[in-house]
Structure formats: C-alpha cells, structure tokens
N, C-alpha and C. Protein backbone atom coordinates (compact mmCIF):
# COMPACT_ATOMS: atom_id res chain seq x y z
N UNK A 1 15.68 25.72 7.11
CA UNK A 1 14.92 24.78 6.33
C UNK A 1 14.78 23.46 7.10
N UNK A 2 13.33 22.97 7.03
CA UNK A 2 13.40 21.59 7.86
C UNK A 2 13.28 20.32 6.83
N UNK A 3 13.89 19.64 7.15
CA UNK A 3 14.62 18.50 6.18
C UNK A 3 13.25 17.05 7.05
N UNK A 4 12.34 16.51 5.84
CA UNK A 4 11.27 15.24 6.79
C UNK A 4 11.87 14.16 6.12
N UNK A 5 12.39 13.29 6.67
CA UNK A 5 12.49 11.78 5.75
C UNK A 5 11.41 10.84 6.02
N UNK A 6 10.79 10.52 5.04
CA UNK A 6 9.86 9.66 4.64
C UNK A 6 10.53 8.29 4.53
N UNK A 7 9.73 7.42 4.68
CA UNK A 7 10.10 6.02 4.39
C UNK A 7 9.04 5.17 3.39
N UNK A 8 9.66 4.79 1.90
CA UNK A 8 8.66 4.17 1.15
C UNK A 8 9.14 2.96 1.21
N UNK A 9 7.65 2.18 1.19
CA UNK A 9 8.18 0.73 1.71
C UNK A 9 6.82 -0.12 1.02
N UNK A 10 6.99 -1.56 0.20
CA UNK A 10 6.01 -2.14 0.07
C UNK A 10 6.50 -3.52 -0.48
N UNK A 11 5.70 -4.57 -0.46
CA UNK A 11 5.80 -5.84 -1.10
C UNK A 11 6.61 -5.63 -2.74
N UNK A 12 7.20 -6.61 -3.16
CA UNK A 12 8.14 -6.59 -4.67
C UNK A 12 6.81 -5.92 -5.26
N UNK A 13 7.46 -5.23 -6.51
CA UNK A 13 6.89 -4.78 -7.45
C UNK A 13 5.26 -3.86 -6.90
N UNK A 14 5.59 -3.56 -5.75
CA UNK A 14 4.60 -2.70 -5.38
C UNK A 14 4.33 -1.44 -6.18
N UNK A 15 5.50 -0.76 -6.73
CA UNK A 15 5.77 0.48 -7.27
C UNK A 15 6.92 1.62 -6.60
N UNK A 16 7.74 1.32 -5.80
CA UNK A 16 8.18 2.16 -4.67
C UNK A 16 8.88 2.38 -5.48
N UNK A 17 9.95 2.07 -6.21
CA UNK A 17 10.88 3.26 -7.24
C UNK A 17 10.19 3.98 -8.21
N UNK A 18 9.22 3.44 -8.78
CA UNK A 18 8.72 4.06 -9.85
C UNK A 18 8.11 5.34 -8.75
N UNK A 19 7.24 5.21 -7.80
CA UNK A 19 6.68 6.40 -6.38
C UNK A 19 7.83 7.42 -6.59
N UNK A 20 8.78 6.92 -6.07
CA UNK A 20 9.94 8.19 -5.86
C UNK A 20 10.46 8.59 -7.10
N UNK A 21 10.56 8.00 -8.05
CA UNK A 21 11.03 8.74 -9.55
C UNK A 21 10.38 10.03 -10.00
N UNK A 22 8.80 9.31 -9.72
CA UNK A 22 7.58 10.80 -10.61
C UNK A 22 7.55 11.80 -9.89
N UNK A 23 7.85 11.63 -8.92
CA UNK A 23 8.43 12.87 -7.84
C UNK A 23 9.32 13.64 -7.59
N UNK A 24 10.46 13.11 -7.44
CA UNK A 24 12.19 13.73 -7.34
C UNK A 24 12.77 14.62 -7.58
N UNK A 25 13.31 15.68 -7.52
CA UNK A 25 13.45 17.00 -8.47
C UNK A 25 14.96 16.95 -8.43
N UNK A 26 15.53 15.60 -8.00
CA UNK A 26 16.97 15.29 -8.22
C UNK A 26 16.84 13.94 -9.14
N UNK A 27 18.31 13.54 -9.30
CA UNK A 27 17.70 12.45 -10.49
C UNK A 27 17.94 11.37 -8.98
N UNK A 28 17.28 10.13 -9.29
CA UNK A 28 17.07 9.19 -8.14
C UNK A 28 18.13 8.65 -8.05
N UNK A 29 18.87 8.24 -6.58
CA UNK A 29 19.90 7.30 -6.37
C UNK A 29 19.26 5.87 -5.95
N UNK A 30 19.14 5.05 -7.17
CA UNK A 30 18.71 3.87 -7.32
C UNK A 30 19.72 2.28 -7.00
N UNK A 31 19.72 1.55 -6.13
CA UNK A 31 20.61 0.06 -6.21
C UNK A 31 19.81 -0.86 -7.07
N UNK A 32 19.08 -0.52 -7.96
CA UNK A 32 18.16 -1.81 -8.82
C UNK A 32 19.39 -2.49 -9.06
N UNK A 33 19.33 -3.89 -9.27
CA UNK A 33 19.87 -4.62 -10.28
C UNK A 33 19.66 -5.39 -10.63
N UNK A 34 19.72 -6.69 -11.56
CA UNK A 34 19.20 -7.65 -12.31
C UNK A 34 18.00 -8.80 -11.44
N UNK A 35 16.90 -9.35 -11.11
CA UNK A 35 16.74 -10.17 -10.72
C UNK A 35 17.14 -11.21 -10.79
N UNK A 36 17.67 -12.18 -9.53
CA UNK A 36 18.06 -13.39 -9.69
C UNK A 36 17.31 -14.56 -8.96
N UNK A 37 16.29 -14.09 -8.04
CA UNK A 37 15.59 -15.12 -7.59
C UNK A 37 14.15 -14.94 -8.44
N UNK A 38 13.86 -15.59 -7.06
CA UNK A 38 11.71 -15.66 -7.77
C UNK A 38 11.05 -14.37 -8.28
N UNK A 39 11.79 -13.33 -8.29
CA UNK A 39 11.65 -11.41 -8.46
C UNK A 39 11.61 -11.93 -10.14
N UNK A 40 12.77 -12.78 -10.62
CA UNK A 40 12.97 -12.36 -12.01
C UNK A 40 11.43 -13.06 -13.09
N UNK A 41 10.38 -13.26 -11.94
CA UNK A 41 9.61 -13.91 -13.35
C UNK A 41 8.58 -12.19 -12.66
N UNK A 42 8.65 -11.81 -12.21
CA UNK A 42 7.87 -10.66 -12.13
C UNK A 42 8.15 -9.26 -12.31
N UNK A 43 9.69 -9.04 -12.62
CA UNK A 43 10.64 -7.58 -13.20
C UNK A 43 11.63 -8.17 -13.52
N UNK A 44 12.93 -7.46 -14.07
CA UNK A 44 13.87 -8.08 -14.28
C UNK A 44 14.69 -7.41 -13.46
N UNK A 45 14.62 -5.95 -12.97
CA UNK A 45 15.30 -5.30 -11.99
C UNK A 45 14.69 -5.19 -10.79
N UNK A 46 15.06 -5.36 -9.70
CA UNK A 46 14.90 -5.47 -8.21
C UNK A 46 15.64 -4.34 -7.34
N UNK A 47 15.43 -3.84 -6.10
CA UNK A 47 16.04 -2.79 -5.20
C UNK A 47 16.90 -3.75 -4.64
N UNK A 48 18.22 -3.33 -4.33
CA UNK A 48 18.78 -4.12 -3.54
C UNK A 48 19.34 -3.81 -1.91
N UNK A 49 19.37 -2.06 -2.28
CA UNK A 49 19.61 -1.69 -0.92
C UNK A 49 18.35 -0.46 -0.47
N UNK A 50 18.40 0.36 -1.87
CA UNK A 50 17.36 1.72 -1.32
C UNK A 50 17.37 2.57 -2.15
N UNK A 51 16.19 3.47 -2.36
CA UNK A 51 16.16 4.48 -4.00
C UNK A 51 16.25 5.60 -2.83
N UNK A 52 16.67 6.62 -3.58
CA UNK A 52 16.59 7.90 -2.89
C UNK A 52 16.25 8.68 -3.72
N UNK A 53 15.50 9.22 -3.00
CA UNK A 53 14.58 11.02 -3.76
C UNK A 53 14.41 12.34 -3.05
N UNK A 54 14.50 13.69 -3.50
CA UNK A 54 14.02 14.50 -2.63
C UNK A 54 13.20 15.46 -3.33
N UNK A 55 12.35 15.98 -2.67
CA UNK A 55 11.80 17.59 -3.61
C UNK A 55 11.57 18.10 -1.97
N UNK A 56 11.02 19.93 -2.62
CA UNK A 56 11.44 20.61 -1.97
C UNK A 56 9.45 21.11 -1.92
N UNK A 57 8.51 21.17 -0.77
CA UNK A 57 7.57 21.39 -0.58
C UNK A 57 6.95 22.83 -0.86
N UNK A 58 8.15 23.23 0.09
CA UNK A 58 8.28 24.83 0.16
C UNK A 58 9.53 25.13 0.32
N UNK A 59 9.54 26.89 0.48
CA UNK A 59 10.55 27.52 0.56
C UNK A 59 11.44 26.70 2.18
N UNK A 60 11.05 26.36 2.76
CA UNK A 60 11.51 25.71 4.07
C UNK A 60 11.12 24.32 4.67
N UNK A 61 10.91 23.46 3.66
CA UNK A 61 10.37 22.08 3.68
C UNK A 61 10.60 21.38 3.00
N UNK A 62 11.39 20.56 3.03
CA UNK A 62 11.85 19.54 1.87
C UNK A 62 11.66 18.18 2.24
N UNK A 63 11.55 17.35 1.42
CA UNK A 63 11.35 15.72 1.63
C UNK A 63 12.76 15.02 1.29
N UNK A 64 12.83 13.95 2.53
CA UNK A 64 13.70 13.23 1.79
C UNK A 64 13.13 12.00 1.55
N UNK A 65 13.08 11.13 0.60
CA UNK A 65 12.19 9.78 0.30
C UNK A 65 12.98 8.73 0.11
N UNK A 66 13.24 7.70 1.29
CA UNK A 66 13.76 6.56 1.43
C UNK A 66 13.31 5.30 0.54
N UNK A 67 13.54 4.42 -0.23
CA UNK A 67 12.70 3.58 -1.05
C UNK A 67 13.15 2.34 -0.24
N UNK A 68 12.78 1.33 0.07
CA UNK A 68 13.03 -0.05 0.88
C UNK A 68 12.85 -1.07 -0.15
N UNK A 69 14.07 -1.87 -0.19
CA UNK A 69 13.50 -2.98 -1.24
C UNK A 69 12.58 -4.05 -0.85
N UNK A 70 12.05 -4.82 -1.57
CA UNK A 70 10.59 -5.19 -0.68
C UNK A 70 11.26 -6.64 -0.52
N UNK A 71 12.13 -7.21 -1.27
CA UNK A 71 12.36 -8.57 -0.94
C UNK A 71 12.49 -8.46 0.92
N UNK A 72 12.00 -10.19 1.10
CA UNK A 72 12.46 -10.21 2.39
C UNK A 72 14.07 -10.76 2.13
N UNK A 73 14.33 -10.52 1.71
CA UNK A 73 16.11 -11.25 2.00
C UNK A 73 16.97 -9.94 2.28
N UNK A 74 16.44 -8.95 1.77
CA UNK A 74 16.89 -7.37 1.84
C UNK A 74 16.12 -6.24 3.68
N UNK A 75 15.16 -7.26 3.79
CA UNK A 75 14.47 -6.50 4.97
C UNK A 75 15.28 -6.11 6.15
N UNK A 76 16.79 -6.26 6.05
CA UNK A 76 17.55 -5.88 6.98
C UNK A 76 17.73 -4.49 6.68
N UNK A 77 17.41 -3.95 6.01
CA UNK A 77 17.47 -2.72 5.34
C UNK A 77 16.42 -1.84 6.13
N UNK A 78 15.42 -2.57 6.21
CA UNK A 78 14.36 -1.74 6.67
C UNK A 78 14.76 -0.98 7.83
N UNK A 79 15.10 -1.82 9.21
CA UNK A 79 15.85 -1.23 10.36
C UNK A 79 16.38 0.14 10.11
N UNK A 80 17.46 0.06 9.71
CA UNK A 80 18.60 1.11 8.94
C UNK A 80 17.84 2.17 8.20
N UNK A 81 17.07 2.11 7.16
CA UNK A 81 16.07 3.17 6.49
C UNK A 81 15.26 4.21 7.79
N UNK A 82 15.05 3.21 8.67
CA UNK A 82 13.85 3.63 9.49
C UNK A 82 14.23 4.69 10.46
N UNK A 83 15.62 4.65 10.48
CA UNK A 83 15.92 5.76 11.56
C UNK A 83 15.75 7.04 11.23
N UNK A 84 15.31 7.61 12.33
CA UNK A 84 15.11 9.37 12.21
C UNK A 84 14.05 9.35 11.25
N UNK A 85 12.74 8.30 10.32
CA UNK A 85 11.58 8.39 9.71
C UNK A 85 10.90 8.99 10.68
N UNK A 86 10.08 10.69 9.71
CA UNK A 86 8.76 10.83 10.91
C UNK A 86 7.58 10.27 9.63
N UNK A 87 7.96 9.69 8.76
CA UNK A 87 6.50 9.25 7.74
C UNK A 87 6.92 7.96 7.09
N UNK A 88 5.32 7.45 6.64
CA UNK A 88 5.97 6.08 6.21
C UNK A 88 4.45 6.10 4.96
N UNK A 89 5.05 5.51 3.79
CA UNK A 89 3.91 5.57 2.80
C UNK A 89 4.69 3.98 2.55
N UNK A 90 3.03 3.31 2.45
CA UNK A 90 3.28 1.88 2.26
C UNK A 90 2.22 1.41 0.73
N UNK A 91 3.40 1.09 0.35
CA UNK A 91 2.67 1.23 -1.23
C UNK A 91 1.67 -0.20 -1.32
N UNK A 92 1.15 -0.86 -2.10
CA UNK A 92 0.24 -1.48 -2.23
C UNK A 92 0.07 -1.95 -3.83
N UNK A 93 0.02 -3.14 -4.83
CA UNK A 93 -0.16 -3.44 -6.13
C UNK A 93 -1.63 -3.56 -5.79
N UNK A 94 -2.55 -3.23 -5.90
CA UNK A 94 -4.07 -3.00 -6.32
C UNK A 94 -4.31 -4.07 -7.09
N UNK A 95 -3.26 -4.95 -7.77
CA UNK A 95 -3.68 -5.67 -8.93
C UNK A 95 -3.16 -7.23 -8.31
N UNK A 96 -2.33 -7.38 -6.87
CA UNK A 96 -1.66 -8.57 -7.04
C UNK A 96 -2.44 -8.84 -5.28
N UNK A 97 -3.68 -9.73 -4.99
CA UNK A 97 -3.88 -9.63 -3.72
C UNK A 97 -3.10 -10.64 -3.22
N UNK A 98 -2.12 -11.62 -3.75
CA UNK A 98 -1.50 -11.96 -3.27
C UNK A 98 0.00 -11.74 -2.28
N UNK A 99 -0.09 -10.60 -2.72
CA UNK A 99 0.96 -9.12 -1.80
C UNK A 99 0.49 -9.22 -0.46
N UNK A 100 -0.64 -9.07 -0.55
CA UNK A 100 -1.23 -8.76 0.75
C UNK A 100 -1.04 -9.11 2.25
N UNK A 101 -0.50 -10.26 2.36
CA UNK A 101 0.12 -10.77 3.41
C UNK A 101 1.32 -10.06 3.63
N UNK A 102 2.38 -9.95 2.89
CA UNK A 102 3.50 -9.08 2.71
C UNK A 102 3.63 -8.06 3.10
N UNK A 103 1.98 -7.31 2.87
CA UNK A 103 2.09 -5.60 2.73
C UNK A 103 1.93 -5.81 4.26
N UNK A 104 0.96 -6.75 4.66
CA UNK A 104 0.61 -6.54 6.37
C UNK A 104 1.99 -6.64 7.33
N UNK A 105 2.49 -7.78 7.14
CA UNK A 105 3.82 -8.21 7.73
C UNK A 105 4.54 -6.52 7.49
N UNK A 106 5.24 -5.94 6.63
CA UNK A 106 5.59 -4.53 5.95
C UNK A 106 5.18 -3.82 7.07
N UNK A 107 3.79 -3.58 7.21
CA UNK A 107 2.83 -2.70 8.46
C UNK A 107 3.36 -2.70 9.62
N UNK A 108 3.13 -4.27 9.76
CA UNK A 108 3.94 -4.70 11.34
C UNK A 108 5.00 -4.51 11.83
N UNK A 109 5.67 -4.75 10.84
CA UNK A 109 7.47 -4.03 10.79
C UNK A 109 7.66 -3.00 11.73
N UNK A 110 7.02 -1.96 10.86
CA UNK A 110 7.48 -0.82 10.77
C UNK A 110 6.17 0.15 12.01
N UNK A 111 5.35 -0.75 12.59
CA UNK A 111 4.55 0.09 13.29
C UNK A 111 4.71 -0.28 14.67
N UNK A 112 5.30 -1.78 14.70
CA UNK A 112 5.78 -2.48 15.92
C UNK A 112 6.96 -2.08 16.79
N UNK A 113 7.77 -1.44 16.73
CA UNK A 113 8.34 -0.97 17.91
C UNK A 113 8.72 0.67 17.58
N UNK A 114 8.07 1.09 17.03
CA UNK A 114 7.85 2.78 16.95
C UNK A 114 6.36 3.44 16.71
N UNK A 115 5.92 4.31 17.85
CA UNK A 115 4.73 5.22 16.57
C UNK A 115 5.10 5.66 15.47
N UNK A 116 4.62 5.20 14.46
CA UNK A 116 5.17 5.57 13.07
C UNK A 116 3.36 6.10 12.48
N UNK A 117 3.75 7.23 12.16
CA UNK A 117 2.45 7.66 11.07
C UNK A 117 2.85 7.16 10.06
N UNK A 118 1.61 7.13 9.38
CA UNK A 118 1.76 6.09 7.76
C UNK A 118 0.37 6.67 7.00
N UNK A 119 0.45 5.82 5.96
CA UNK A 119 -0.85 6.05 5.09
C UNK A 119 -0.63 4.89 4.06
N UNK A 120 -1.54 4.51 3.42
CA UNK A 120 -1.74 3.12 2.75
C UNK A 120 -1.97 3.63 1.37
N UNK A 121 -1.16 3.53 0.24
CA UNK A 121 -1.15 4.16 -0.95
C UNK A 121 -1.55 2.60 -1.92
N UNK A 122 -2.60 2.92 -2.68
CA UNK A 122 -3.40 1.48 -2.89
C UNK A 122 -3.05 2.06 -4.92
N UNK A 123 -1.91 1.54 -5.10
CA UNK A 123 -1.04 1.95 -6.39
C UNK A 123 -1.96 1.07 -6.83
N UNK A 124 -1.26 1.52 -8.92
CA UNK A 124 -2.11 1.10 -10.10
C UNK A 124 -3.79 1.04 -9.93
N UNK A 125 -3.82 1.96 -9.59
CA UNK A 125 -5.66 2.28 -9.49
C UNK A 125 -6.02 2.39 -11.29
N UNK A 126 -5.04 2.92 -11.91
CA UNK A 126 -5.21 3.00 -13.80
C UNK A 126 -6.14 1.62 -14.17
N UNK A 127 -5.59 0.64 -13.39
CA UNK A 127 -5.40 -0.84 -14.22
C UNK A 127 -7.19 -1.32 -13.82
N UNK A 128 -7.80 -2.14 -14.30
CA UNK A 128 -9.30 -2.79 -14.92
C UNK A 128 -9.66 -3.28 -13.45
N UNK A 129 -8.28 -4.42 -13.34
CA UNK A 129 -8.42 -5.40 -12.08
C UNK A 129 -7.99 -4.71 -10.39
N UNK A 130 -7.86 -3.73 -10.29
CA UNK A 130 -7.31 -2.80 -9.16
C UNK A 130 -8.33 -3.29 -8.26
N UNK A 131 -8.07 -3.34 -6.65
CA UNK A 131 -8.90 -3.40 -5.94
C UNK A 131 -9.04 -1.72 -5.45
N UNK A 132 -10.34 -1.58 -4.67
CA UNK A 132 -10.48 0.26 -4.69
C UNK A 132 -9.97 -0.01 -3.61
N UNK A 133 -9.43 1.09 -2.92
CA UNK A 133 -9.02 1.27 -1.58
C UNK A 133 -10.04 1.04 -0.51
N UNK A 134 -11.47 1.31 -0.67
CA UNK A 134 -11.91 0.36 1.15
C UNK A 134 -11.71 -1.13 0.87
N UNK A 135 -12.02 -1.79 -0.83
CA UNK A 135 -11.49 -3.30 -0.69
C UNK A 135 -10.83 -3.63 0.18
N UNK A 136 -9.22 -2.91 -0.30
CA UNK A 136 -8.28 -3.04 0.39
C UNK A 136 -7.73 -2.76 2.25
N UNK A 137 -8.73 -1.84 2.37
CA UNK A 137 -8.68 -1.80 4.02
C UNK A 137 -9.23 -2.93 4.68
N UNK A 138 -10.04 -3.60 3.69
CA UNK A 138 -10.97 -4.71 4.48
C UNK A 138 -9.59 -5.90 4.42
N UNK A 139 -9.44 -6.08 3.81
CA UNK A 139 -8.12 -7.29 2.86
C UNK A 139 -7.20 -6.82 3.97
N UNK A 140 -6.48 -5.65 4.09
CA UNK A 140 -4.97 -5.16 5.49
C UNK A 140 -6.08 -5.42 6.72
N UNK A 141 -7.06 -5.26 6.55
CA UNK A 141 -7.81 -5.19 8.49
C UNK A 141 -6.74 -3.94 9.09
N UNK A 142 -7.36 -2.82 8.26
CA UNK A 142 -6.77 -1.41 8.69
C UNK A 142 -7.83 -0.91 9.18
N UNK A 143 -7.38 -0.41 10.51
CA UNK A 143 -8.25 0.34 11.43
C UNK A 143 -9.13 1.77 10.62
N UNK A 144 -10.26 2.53 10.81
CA UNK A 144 -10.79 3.61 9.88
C UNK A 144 -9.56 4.82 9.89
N UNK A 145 -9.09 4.72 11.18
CA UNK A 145 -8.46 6.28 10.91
C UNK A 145 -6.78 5.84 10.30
N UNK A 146 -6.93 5.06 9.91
CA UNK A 146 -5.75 4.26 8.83
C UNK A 146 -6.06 5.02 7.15
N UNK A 147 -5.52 6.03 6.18
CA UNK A 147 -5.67 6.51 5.44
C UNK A 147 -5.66 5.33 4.34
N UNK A 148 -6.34 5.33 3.33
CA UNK A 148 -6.33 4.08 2.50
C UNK A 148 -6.39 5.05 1.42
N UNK A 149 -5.32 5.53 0.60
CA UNK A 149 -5.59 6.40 -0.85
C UNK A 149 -5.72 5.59 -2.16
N UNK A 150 -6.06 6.11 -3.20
CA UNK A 150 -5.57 5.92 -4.37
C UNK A 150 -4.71 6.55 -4.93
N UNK A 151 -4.02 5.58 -5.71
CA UNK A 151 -2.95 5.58 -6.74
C UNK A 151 -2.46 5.29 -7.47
N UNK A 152 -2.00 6.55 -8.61
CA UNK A 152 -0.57 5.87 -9.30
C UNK A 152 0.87 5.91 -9.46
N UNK A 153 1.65 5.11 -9.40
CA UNK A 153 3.05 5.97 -8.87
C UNK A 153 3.87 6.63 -9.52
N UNK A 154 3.10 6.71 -11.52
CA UNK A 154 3.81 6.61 -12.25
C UNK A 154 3.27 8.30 -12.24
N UNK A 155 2.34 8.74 -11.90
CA UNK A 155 1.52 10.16 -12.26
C UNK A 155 2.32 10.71 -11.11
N UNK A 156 2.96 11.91 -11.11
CA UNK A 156 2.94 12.99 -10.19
C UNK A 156 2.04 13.78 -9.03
N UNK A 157 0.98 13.98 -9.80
CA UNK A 157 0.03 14.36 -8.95
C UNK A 157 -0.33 13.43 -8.45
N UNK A 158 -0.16 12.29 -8.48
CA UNK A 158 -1.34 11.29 -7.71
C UNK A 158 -0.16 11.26 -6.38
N UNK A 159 1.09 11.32 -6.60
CA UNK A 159 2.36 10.86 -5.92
C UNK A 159 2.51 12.03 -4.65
N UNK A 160 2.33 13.18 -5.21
CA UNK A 160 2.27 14.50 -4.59
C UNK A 160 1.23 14.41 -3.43
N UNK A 161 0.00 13.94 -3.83
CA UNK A 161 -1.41 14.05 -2.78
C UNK A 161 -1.24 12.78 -1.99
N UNK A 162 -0.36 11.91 -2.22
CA UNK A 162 0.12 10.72 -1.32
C UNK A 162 0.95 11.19 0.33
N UNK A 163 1.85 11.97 -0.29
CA UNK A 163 2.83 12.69 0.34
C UNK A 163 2.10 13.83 0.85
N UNK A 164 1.26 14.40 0.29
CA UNK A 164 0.61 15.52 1.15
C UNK A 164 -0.53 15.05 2.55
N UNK A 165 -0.66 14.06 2.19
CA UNK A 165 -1.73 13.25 2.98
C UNK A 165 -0.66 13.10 4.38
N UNK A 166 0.31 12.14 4.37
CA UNK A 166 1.17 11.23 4.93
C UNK A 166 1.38 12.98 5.86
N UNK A 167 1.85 14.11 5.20
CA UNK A 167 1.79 15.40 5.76
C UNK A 167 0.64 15.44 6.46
N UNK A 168 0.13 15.71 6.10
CA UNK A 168 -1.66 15.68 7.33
C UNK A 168 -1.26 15.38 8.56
N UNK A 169 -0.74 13.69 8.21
CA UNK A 169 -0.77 12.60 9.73
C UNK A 169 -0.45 12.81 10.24
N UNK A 170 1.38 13.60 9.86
CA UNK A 170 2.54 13.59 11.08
C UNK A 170 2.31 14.94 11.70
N UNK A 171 1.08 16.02 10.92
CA UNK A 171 1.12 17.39 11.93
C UNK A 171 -0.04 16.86 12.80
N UNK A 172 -1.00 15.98 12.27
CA UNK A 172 -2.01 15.87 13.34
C UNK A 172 -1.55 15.10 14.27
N UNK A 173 -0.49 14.39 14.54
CA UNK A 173 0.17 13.43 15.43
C UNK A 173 0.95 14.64 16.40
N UNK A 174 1.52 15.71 15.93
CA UNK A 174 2.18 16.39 16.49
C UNK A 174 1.58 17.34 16.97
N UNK A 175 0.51 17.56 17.11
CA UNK A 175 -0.74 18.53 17.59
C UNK A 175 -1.33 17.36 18.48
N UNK A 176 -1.54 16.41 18.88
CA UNK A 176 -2.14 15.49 19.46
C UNK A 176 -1.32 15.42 21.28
C-alpha cells in the first residue's frame, strides 16, 4: 500500500480543518484551541499545531492530510508539516479578499525552496459574496497551469474532487 501525505495549508479561517474533517474516515487529530489574539474576533477556536486526517483512495492508496495552522506565529510548523509532502492544497476564503496577501506569502512558502505540486482550492463558493475562481487567479497572479478549483470544505464531494485534482498534478509531475 502506498501511503501520499498531502499538506493543507491556508490563511486563518480559510477552512483547512473543516477540509480535512468532511473527508477523514478516522476521527481527526485536531490542536484547535481557544483564540487569544486577533483570531478571536473571527473564530473562537484556532489550530495551534496541525489537524490530521486520512482516507483510503483505493485498495492500495491512502492519503495522509496534514492541516497547517494559518496563524503566522504558528508558521514554524509549516517547515516540519512539509517534509516528505508530495501535494499541497492551499485553501482560499472566497469571501475574505483580504486573505489574499496571506494566501500568496502561504504559496511562496511552500513553493520556494521545493517543487511542490499544489492546486488552489477557492473554499465557500456556497456563500452570495464568493469570488469565482479565475477572480481569484487574477487576485494570487497564478500562472494558467496553476489549478484554481471550487469549493466547499464542509461538502465531501467537493473535498474529494479537490484531492483528486491535487492527484492529477503529482502523476503528471511524475510522468514529466
């Protein structure tokens, strides 16, 4: 059986625990805990170290799903998450373009001293005020062959075709 660890990663309140919850076919190993800085006027629970999730694709393919807390005071985390990642799904609030700087910096992170395949998961697509995903490629200044999906993190299926995508990248990277 081949074991892929994924890395979910995005600005606060992007959706990245709620991502790995609707998914999981274990119950999630979550560090939320209370907000105490500028987090608490926007959730009251925050990641503090990393959510963990797994499901199983196939009979010989399983995911493991890293969650990154998005504060930067926690981004030492990211390093540490990142090892042995062959995928990276970078979540996105559709509703807060003030993320957006965040989500890019996030990008840079994590694309700056590794090839890292990724895909741009453009969450709460449900909501009135969502930006659509090419908005949003224009807003990151993501290159075309940069995947820009829609989403929600709370739906399964939407969570599933996120992860199946991010699959695409890393076989077409590995065929390349």
């Amino acid at each position: 059986m081949q074991t892929v660890k994924m890395v979910i990663s995005g600005a606060v309140n992007a959706g990245k625990t709620e991502f790995i919850r609707s998914i999981s076919e274990i119950e999630v190993v979550s560090t939320e805990r209370r907000a105490s800085d500028d987090t608490k006027h926007i959730k009251k629970e925050t990641t503090v170290a990393m959510d963990f999730g797994r499901i199983a694709v196939s009979d010989d393919l399983v995911l493991h799903l890293f969650g990154t807390p998005g504060q930067k005071r926690f981004d030492f985390m990211w390093e540490i998450l990142s090892e042995g990642m062959l995928g990276l799904v970078v979540l996105v609030d559709s509703t807060r373009p003030e993320t957006f700087r965040e989500t890019n910096r996030i990008i840079d992170f994590f694309t700056s001293y590794r090839e890292t395949a990724y895909v741009i998961a453009a969450n709460k697509q449900d909501r009135p005020n969502a930006w659509a995903p090419d908005e949003l490629r224009l807003a990151l200044r993501q290159p075309p062959h940069v995947k820009v999906l829609p989403c929600v993190a709370s739906e399964r299926e939407s969570v599933k075709n996120i992860l199946l995508e991010l699959l695409y990248v890393i076989m077409q990277r590995s065929e390349d």
